[in-house]
Protein backbone atom coordinates (compact mmCIF):
# COMPACT_ATOMS: atom_id res chain seq x y z
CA UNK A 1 0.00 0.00 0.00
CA UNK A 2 1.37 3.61 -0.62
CA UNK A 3 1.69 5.53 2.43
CA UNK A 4 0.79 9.61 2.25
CA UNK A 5 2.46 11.84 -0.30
CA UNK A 6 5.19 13.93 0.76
CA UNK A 7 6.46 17.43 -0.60
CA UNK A 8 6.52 17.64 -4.38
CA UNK A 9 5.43 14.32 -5.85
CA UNK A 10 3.84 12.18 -8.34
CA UNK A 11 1.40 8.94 -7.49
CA UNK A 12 2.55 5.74 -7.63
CA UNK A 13 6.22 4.50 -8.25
CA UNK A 14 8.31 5.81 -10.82
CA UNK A 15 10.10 3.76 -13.25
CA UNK A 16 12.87 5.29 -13.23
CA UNK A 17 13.80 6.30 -9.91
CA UNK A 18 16.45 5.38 -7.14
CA UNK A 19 16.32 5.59 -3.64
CA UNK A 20 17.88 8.13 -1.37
CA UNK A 21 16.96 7.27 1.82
CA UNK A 22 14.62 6.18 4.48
CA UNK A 23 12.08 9.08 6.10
CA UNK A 24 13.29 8.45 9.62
CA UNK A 25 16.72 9.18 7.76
CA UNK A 26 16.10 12.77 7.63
CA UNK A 27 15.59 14.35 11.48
CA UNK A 28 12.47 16.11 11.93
CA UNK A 29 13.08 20.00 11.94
CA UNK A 30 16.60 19.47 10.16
CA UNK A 31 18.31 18.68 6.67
CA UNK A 32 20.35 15.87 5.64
CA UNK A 33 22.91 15.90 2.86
CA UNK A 34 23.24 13.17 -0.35
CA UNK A 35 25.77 12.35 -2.54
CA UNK A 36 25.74 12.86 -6.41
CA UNK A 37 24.67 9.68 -7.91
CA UNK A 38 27.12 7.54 -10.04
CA UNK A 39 28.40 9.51 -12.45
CA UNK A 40 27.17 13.04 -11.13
CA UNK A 41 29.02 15.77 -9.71
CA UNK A 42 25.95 17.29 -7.82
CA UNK A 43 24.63 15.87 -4.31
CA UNK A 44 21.08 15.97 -3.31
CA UNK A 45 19.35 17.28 0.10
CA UNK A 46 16.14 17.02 1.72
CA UNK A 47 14.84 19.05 4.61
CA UNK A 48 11.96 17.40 6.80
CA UNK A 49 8.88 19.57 8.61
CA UNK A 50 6.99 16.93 9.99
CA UNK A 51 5.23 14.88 7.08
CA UNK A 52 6.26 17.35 4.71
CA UNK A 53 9.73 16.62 2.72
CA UNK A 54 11.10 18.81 0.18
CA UNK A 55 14.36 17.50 -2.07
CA UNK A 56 16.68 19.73 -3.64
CA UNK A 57 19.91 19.76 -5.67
CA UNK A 58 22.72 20.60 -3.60
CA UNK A 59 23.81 24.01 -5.71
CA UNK A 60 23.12 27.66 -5.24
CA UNK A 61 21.45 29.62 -8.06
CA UNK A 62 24.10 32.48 -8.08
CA UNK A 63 27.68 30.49 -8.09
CA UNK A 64 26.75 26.80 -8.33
CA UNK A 65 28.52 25.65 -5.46
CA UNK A 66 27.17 23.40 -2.81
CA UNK A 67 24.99 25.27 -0.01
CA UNK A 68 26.45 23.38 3.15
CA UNK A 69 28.99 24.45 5.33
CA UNK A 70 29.40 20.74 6.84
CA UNK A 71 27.70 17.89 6.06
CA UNK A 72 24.32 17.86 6.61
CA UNK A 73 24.03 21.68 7.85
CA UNK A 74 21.90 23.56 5.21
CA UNK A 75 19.83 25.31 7.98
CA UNK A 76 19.80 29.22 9.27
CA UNK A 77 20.59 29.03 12.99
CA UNK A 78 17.03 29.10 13.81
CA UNK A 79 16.11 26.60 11.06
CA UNK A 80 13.63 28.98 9.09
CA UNK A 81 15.52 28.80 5.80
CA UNK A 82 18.12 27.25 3.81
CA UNK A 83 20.60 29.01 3.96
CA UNK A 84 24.02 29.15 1.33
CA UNK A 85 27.44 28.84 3.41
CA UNK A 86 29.88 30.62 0.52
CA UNK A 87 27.78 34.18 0.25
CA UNK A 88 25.05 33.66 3.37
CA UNK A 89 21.70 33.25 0.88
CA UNK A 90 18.45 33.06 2.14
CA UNK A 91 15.71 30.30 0.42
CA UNK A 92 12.22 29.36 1.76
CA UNK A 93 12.08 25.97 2.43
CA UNK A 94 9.02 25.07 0.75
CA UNK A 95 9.93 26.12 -2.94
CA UNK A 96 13.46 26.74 -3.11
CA UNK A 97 12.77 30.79 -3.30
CA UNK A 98 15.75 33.54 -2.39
CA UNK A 99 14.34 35.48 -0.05
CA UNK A 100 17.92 37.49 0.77
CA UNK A 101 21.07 37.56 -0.48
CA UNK A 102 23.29 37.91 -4.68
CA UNK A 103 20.47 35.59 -5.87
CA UNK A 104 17.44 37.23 -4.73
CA UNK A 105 14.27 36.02 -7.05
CA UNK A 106 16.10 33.17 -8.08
CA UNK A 107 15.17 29.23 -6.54
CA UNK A 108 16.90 25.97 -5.86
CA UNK A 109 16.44 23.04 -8.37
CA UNK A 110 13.20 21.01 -6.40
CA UNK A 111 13.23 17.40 -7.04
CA UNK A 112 10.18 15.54 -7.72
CA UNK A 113 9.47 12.78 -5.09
CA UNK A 114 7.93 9.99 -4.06
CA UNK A 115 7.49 8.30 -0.30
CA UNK A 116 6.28 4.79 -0.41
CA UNK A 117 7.08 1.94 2.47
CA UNK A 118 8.61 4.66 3.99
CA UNK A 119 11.40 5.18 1.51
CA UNK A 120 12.01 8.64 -0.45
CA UNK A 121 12.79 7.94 -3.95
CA UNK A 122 13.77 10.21 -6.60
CA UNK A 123 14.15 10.16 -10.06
CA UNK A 124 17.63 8.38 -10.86
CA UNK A 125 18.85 11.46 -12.89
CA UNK A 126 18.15 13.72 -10.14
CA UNK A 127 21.52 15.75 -9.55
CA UNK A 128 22.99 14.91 -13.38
């Protein structure tokens, strides 16, 4: 049986999609890094409110580099937004948006997802 939906997703399992992790995987209130798949060069990261979990590619609008200081530490300090460690960039956590910072206007790259058996998957060229 499919459990609840989950951030941004479509029904039913994807055929082409890979797993990144378990729900429990990702702490509640927090973020938890990825790395690229095989043969990528750009890591994944999901950030967990509750039920809701929201997937995006690890790389800032303005320079491209990753957004995390150390692993798994893509929060503000009082976990309200993602925030970039090279240039200090503010993004809502629901879509991705710049809310301060070079890259104002601009948005993360959101990953479709799916949450079934209580396993995220995403689609396996997520992060090419």
């Amino acid at each position: 049986m499919t459990e609840p939906l989950f951030g941004s997703l479509n029904p039913g399992p994807a055929p082409a999609s890979r797993r990144l992790c378990a729900v429990e995987d990702i702490p509640d209130g927090g973020a938890k890094g990825f790395p690229p798949p095989p043969g990528g060069f750009t890591g994944l990261f999901a950030v967990r409110r509750g039920a809701r979990i929201t997937v995006y590619v690890n790389a800032c609008p303005h320079l491209g580099v990753p957004l995390d200081w150390a692993p798994d530490r893509f929060l503000s300090v009082d976990r309200r937004h993602i925030m970039c460690a090279t240039h200090g960039a503010l993004f809502e956590i629901a879509d991705g948006r710049c809310v301060h910072g070079p890259c104002y206007g601009a948005a993360l790259e959101q990953v479709l997802i799916q949450v079934n058996g209580g396993t995220v998957w995403v689609p396996e060229d997520a992060g090419l």
